[in-house]
Protein backbone atom coordinates (compact mmCIF):
# COMPACT_ATOMS: atom_id res chain seq x y z
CA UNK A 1 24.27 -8.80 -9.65
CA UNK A 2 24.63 -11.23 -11.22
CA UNK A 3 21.10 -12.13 -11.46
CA UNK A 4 19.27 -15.14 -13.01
CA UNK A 5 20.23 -14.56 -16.56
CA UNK A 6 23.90 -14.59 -15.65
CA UNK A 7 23.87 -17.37 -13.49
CA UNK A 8 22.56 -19.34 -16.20
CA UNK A 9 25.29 -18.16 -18.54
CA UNK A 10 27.76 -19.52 -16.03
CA UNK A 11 25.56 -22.85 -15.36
CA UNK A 12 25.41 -23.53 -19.14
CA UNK A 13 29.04 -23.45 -19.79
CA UNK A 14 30.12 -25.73 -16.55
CA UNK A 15 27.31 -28.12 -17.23
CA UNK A 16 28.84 -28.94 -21.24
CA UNK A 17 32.44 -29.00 -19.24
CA UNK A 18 31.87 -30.60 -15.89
CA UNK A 19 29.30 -33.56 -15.75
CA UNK A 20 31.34 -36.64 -15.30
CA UNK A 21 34.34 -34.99 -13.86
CA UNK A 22 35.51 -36.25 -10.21
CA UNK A 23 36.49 -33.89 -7.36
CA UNK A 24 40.33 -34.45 -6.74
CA UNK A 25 40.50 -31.73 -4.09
CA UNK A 26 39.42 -28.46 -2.94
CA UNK A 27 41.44 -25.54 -1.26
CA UNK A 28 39.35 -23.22 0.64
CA UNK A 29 41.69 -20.16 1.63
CA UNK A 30 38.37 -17.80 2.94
CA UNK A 31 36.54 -19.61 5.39
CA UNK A 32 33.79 -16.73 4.83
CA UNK A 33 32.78 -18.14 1.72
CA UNK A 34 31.82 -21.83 2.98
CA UNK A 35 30.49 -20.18 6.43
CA UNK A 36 27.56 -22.60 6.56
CA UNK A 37 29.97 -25.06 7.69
CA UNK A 38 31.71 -25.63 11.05
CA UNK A 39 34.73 -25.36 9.06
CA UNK A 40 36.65 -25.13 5.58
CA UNK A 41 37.76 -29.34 6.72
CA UNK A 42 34.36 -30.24 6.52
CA UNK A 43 33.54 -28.47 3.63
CA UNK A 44 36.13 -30.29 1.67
CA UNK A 45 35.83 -33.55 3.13
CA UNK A 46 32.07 -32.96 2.22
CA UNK A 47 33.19 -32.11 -1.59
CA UNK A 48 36.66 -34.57 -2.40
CA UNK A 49 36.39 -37.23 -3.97
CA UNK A 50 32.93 -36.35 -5.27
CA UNK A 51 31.60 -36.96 -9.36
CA UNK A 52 29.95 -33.84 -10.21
CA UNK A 53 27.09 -35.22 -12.12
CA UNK A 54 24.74 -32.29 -13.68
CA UNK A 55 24.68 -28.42 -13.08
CA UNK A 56 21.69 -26.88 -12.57
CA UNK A 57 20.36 -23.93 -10.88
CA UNK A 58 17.15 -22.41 -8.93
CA UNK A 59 16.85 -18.95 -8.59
CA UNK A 60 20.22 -16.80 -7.91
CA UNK A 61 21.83 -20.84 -7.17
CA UNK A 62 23.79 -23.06 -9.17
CA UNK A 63 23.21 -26.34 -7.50
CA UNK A 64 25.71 -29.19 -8.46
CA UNK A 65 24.42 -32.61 -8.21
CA UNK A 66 26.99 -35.18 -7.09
CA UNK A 67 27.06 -39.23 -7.37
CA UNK A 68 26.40 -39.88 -3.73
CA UNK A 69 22.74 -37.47 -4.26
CA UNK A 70 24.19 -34.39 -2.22
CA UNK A 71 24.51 -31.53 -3.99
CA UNK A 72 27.29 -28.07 -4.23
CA UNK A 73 25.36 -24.74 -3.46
CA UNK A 74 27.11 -22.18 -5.22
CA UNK A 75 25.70 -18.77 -4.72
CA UNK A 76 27.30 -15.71 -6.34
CA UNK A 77 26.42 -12.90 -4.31
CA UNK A 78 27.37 -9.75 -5.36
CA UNK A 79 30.47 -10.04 -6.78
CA UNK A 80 31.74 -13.83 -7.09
CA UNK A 81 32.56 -15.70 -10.49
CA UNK A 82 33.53 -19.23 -11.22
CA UNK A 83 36.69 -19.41 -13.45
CA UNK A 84 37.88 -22.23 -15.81
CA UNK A 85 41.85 -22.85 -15.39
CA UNK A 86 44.27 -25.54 -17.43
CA UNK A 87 46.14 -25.94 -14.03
CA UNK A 88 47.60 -24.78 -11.24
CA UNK A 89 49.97 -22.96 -12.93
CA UNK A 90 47.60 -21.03 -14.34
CA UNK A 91 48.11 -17.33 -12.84
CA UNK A 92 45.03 -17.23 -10.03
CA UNK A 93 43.64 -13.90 -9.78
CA UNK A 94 43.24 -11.49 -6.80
CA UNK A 95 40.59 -13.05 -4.60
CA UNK A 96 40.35 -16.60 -5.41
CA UNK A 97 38.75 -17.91 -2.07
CA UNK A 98 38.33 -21.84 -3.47
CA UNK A 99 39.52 -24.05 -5.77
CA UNK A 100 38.34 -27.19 -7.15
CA UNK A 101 40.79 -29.40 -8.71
CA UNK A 102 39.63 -32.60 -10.76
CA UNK A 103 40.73 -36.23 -11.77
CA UNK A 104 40.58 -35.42 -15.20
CA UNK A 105 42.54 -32.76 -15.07
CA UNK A 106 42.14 -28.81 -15.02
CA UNK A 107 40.67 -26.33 -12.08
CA UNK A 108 37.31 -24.12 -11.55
CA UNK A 109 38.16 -21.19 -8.93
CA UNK A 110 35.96 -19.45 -7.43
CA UNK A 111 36.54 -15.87 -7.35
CA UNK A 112 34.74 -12.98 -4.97
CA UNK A 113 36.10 -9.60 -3.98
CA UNK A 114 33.65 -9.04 -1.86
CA UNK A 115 32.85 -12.14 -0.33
CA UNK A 116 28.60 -12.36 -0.39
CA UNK A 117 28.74 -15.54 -2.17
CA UNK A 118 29.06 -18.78 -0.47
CA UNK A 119 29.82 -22.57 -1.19
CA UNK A 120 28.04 -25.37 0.81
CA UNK A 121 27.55 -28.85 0.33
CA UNK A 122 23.60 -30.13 1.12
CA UNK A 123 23.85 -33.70 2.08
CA UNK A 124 21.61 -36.10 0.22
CA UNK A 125 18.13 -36.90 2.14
CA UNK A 126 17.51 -39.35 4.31
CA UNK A 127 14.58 -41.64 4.38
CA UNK A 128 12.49 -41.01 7.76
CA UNK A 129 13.63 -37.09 7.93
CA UNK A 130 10.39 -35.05 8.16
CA UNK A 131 8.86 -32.99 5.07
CA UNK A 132 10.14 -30.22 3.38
CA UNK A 133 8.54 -27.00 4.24
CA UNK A 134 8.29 -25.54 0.19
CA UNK A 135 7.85 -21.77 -0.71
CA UNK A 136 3.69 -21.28 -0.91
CA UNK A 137 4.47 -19.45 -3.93
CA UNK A 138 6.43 -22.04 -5.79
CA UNK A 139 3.69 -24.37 -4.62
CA UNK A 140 1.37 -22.66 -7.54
CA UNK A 141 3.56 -24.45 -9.72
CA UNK A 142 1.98 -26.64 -12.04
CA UNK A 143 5.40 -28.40 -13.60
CA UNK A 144 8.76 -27.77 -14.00
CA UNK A 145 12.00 -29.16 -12.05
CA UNK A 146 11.95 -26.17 -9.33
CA UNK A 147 10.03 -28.22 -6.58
CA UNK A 148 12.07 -31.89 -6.88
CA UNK A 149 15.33 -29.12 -6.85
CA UNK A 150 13.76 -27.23 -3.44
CA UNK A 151 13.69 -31.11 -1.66
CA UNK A 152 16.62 -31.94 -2.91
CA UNK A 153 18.45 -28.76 -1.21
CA UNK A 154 15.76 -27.86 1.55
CA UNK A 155 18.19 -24.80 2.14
CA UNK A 156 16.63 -23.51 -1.44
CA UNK A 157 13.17 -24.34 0.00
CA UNK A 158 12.24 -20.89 1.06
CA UNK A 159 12.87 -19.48 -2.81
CA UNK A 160 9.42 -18.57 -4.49
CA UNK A 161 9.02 -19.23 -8.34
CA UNK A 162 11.68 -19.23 -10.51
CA UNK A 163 10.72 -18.23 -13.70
CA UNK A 164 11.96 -20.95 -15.84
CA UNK A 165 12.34 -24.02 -13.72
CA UNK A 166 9.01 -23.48 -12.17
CA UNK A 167 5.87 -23.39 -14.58
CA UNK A 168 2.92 -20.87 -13.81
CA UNK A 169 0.40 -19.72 -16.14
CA UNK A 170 -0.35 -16.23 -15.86
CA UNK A 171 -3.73 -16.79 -13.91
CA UNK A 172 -1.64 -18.35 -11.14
CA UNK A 173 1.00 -15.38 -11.24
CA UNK A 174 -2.86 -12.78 -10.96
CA UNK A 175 -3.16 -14.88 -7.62
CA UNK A 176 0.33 -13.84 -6.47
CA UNK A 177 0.21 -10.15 -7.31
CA UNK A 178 -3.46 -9.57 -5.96
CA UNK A 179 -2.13 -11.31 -2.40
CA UNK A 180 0.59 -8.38 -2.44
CA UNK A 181 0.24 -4.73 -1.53
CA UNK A 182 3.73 -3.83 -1.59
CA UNK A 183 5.20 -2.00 -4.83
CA UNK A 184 5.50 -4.04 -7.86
CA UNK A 185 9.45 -3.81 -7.67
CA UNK A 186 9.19 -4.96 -4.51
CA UNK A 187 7.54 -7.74 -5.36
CA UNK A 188 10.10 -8.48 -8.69
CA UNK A 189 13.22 -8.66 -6.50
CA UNK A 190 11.81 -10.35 -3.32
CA UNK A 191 13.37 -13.85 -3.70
CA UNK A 192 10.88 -15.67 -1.58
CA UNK A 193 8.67 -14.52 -3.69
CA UNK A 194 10.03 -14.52 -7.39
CA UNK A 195 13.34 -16.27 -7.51
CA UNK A 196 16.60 -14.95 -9.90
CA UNK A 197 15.11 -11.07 -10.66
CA UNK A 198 16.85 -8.49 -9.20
CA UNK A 199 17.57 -4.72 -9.58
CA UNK A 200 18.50 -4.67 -13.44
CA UNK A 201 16.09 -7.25 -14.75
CA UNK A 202 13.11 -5.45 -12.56
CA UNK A 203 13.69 -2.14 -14.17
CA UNK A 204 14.05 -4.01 -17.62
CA UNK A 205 11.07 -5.94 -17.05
CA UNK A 206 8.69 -3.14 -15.95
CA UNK A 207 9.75 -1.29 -19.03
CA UNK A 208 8.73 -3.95 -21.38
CA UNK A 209 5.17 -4.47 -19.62
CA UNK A 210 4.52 -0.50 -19.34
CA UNK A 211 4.04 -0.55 -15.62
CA UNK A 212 5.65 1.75 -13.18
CA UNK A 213 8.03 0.51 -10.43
CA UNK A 214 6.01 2.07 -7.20
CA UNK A 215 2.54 0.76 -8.26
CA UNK A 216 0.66 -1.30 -5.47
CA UNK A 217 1.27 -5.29 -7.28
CA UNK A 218 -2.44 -6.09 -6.30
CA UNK A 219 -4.11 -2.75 -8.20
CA UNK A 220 -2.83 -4.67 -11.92
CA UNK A 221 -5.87 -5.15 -14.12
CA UNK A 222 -6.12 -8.68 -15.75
CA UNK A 223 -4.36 -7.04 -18.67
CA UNK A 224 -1.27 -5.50 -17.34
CA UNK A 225 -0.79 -8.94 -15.33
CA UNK A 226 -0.26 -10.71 -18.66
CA UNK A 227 1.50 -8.17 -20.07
CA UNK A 228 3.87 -8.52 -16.76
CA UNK A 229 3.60 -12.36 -17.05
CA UNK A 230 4.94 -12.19 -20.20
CA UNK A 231 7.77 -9.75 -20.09
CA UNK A 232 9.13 -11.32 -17.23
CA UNK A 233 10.26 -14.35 -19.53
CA UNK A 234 10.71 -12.39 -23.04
CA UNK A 235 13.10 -9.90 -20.95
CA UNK A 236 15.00 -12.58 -19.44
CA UNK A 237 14.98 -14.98 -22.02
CA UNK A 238 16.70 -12.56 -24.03
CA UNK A 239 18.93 -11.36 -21.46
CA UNK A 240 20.20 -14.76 -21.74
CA UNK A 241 20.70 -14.78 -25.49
CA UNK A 242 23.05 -12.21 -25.25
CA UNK A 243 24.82 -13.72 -22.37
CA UNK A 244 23.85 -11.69 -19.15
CA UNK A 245 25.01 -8.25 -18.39
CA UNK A 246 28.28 -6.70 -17.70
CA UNK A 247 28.82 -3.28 -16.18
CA UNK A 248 31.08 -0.64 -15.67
CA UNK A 249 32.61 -2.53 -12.82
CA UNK A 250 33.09 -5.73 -15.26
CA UNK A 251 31.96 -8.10 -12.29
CA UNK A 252 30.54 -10.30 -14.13
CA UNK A 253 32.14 -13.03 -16.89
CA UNK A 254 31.51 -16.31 -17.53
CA UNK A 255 33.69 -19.19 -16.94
CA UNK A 256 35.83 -18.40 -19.83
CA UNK A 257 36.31 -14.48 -18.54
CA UNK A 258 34.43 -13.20 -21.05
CA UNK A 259 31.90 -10.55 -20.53
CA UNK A 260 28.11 -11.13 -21.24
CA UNK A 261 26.47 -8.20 -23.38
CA UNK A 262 22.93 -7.69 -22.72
CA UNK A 263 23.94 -4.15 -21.47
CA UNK A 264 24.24 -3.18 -25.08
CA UNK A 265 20.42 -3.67 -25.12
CA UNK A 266 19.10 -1.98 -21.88
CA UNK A 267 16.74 0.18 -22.38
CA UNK A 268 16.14 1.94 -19.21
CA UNK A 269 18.56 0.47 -16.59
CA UNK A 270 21.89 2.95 -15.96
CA UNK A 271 20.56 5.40 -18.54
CA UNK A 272 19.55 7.92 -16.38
CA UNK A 273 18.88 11.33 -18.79
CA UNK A 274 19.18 9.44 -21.72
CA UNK A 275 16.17 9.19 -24.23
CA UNK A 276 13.30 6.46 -23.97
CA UNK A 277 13.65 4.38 -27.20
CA UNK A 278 10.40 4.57 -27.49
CA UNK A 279 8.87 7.97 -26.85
CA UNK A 280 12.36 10.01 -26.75
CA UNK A 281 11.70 11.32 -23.07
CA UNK A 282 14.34 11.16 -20.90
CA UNK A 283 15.09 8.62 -18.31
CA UNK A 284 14.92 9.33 -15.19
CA UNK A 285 16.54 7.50 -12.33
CA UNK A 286 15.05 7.18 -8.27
CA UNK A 287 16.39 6.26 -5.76
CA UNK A 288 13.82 3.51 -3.38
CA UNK A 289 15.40 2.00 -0.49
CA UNK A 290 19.17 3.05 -1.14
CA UNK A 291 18.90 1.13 -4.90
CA UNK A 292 18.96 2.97 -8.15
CA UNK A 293 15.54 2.07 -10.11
CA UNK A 294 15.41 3.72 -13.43
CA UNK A 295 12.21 4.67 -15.88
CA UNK A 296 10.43 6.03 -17.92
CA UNK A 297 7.39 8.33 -16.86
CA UNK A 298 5.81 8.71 -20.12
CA UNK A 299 6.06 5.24 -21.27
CA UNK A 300 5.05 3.75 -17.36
CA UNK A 301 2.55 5.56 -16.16
């Protein structure tokens, strides 16, 4: 958390507010968060002074493009949220690590109890520096903005397909589960393999394709692969309808503060005992490598 449907939440509401908008300053009071860099001086110097052109994202990333062709890395982590603010008198709230301040006035803060997220600034290539080294899995992809994004930021290289900036047909996505013997979960939340899914949107998406979360990826018949293919983008695509999810813990808001509500819809994650909405068993809840993953056994067997 927050996973790809909330990170487009947030990237959709700074990219209508900030293209256009120059970088006055930036106060970075938790080096942690900006660790990639020698220091919090260089990440600021790096940042100042900077016209944020577009917002975009890849994966779990919201990558801000900026008028000299380097680009903000923004990365979420667990618990880290970008805030909107009038000013600096705004009240900041407990654990604002970094602040962005602009020319035309107003803040965005960056927020994170818990410090997993990180800022970095990706310089702009440089003509003679060798090739990027790109995910083989987002290679498959046959359109789309998710490679020009990956050599843009070669830090985002590694990612494998994202499932709306990259484009894969579902004959492609047979070729990636049939090279995988690991569980299909597994395979959901690996990011260097499918970018932005994690441990929600897994147990939503298995769900919607009828497939349970410890089957082998590579036993899938042609059928279930489609089926998979294509809950994968209905699941997420209406995740981020409804804004993304918030849960107990209320982690996650956009910009504005407010809280997404796709959680109002789950229909398997955190309902552990609960009935299946569509066969009225109960669902049950496992625990695979330390991580909650919640099902149902009648409806995914």
């Amino acid at each position: 958390m927050p996973e790809l449907p909330e990170v487009e939440t947030v990237r959709a509401a700074l990219a209508r507010d900030l293209a256009g908008k120059r970088i006055k300053s930036v106060a970075v009071t938790n080096g942690r968060v900006v660790r990639r860099h020698a220091s919090a001086k260089e990440f600021r110097l790096l940042a100042e002074g900077r016209t944020i052109r577009s917002v975009e994202r890849l994966g779990k990333n919201l990558v801000f493009t900026l008028d000299n062709r380097s680009h903000l890395v923004v990365h979420l982590g667990m618990s880290g949220q970008l805030l909107r603010a009038h000013g600096a008198k705004d009240p900041k709230p407990k654990h604002t690590h970094v602040v962005f301040t602009f020319v035309q006035g107003g803040e965005l803060r960056y927020v994170d109890p818990r410090t997993f997220g990180e800022l970095f600034v990706s310089p702009a290539p440089v003509e003679g520096d060798p090739p990027i080294e790109l995910s083989k899995f987002a290679r498959l992809s046959v359109g789309g903005d998710g490679l020009a994004r990956r050599r843009d930021v070669p830090e985002l290289a590694h990612l494998g397909l994202d499932p709306f900036e990259d484009q894969i047909g579902w004959d492609r996505f047979a070729a990636v589960l049939r090279s995988r013997t690991t569980p299909l979960k597994s395979v959901l939340v690996d990011q260097d393999i499918i970018a932005g899914i994690g441990n929600i949107y897994s147990d939503e998406i298995l769900f919607n394709a009828g497939l349970r979360f410890d089957r082998p990826a590579q036993s899938l018949s042609t059928i279930e692969i489609r089926r998979l293919h294509r809950a994968i983008a209905e699941v997420l695509s209406d995740a981020i309808k409804h804004r993304g999810s918030t849960l107990r813990d209320e982690q996650f808001v956009d910009p504005d503060g407010r809280a997404g509500e796709y959680q109002q819809f789950h229909q398997v994650y955190d309902r552990e005992g609960q009935a299946c909405p569509q066969c009225r068993q109960p669902i049950r809840r496992e625990t695979v490598r330390g991580r909650s993953t919640f099902y149902c056994e009648k409806c995914q067997a």
